[in-house]
Protein backbone atom coordinates (compact mmCIF):
# COMPACT_ATOMS: atom_id res chain seq x y z
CA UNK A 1 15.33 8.44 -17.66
CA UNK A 2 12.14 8.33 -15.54
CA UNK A 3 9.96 10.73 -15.25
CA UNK A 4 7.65 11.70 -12.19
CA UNK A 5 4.78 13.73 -12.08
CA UNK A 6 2.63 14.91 -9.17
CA UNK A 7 -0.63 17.17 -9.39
CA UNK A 8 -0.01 18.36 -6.18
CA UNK A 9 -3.36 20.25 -6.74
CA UNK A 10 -5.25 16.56 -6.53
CA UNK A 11 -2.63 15.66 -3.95
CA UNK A 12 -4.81 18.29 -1.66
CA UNK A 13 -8.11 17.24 -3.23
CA UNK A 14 -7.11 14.05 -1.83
CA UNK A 15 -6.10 15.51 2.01
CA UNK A 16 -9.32 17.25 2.13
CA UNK A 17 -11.13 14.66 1.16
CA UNK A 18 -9.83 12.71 3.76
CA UNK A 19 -10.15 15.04 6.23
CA UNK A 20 -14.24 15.75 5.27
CA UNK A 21 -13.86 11.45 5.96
CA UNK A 22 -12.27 11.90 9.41
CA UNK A 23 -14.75 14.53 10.05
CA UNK A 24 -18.19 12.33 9.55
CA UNK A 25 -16.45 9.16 11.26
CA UNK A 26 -15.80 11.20 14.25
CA UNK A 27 -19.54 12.65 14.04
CA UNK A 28 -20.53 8.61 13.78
CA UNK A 29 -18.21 7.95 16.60
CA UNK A 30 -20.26 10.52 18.81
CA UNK A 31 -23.43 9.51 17.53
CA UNK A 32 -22.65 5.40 18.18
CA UNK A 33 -21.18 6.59 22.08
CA UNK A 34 -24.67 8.32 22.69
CA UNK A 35 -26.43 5.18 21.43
CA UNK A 36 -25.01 3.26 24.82
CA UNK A 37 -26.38 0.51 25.72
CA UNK A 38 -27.51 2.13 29.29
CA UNK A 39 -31.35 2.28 28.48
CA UNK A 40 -31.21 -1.67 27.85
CA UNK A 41 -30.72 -2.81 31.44
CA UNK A 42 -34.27 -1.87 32.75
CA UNK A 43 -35.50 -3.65 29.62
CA UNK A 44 -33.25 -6.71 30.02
CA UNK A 45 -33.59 -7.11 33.64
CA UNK A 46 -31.59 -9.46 35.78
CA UNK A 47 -32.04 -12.28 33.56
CA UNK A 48 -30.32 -10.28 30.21
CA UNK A 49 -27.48 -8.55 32.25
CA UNK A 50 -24.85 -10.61 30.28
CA UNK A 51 -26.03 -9.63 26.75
CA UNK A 52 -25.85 -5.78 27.99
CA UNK A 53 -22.67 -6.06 29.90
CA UNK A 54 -20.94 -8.01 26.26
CA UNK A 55 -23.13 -5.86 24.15
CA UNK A 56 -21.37 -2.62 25.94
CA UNK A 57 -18.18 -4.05 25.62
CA UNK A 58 -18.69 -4.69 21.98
CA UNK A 59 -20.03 -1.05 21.47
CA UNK A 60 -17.19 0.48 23.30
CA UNK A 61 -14.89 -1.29 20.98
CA UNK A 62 -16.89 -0.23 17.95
CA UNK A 63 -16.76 3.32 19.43
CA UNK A 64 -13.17 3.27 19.73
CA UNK A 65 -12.41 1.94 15.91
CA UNK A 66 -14.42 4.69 14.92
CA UNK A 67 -12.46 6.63 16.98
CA UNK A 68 -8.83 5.36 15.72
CA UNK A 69 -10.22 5.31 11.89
CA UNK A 70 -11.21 8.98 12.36
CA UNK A 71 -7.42 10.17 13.72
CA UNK A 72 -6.52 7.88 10.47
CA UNK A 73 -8.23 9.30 7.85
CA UNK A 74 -7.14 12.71 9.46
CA UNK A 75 -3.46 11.99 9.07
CA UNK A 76 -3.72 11.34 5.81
CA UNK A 77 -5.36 14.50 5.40
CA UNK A 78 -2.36 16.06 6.86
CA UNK A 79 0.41 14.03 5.04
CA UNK A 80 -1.07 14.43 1.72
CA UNK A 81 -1.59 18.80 2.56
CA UNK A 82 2.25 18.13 3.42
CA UNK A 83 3.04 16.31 0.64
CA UNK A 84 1.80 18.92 -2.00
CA UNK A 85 3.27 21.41 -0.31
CA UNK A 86 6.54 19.73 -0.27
CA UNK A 87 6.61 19.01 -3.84
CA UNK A 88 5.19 22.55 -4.92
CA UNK A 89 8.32 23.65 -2.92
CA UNK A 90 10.90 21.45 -4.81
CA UNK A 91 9.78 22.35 -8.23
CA UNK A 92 9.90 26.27 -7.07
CA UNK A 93 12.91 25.70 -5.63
CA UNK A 94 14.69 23.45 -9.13
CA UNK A 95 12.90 26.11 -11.41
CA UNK A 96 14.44 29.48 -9.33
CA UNK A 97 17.86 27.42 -10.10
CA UNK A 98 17.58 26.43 -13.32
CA UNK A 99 16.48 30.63 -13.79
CA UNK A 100 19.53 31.90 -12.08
CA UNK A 101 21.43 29.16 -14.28
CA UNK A 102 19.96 30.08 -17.26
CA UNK A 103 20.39 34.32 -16.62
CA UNK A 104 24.21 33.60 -15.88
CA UNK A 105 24.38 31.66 -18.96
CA UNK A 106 22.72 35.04 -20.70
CA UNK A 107 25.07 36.97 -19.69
């Protein structure tokens, strides 16, 4: 037979880790979306309007990965948290039956 073994209490370790992640990529997501490239066009003129029209489009993307890895990293938080709990609850729940088995066995 196999056996299986979780440390549910690293299983957590793990979701909050991930969630401290999905915390600081947001923060970098906020802090990239103030960095716009608005100031550039006075600086660019006429003549660089391209570069800061593609170079905003390329930011907004970046802005929005940051975004999506963020909601990521904080769903693994979540599913880990979930996970522990779930398996914390089936070893409660296959050790309150093996006790019941075991005090009818008793008596």
């Amino acid at each position: 037979m196999n056996e299986f073994s979780a440390t549910t209490d690293g299983i957590r370790g793990f979701g909050a880790a991930a969630g401290a992640m999905a915390t600081r990529v947001q923060g970098a997501a906020v802090g990239a979306a103030a960095a716009g490239p608005a100031l550039l066009g006075p600086a660019f003129g006429l003549i660089g309007a391209d570069f800061v029209a593609a170079f905003a489009a390329a930011q907004g993307g970046h802005v929005r990965a940051l975004g999506a890895l963020a909601g990521v990293l904080d769903g693994m938080g979540g599913a880990a948290s979930a996970t522990a709990d779930a398996y914390d609850a089936a070893d409660q729940g296959v050790a309150a039956a093996l006790r019941a088995t075991g005090a009818g066995l008793e008596a």
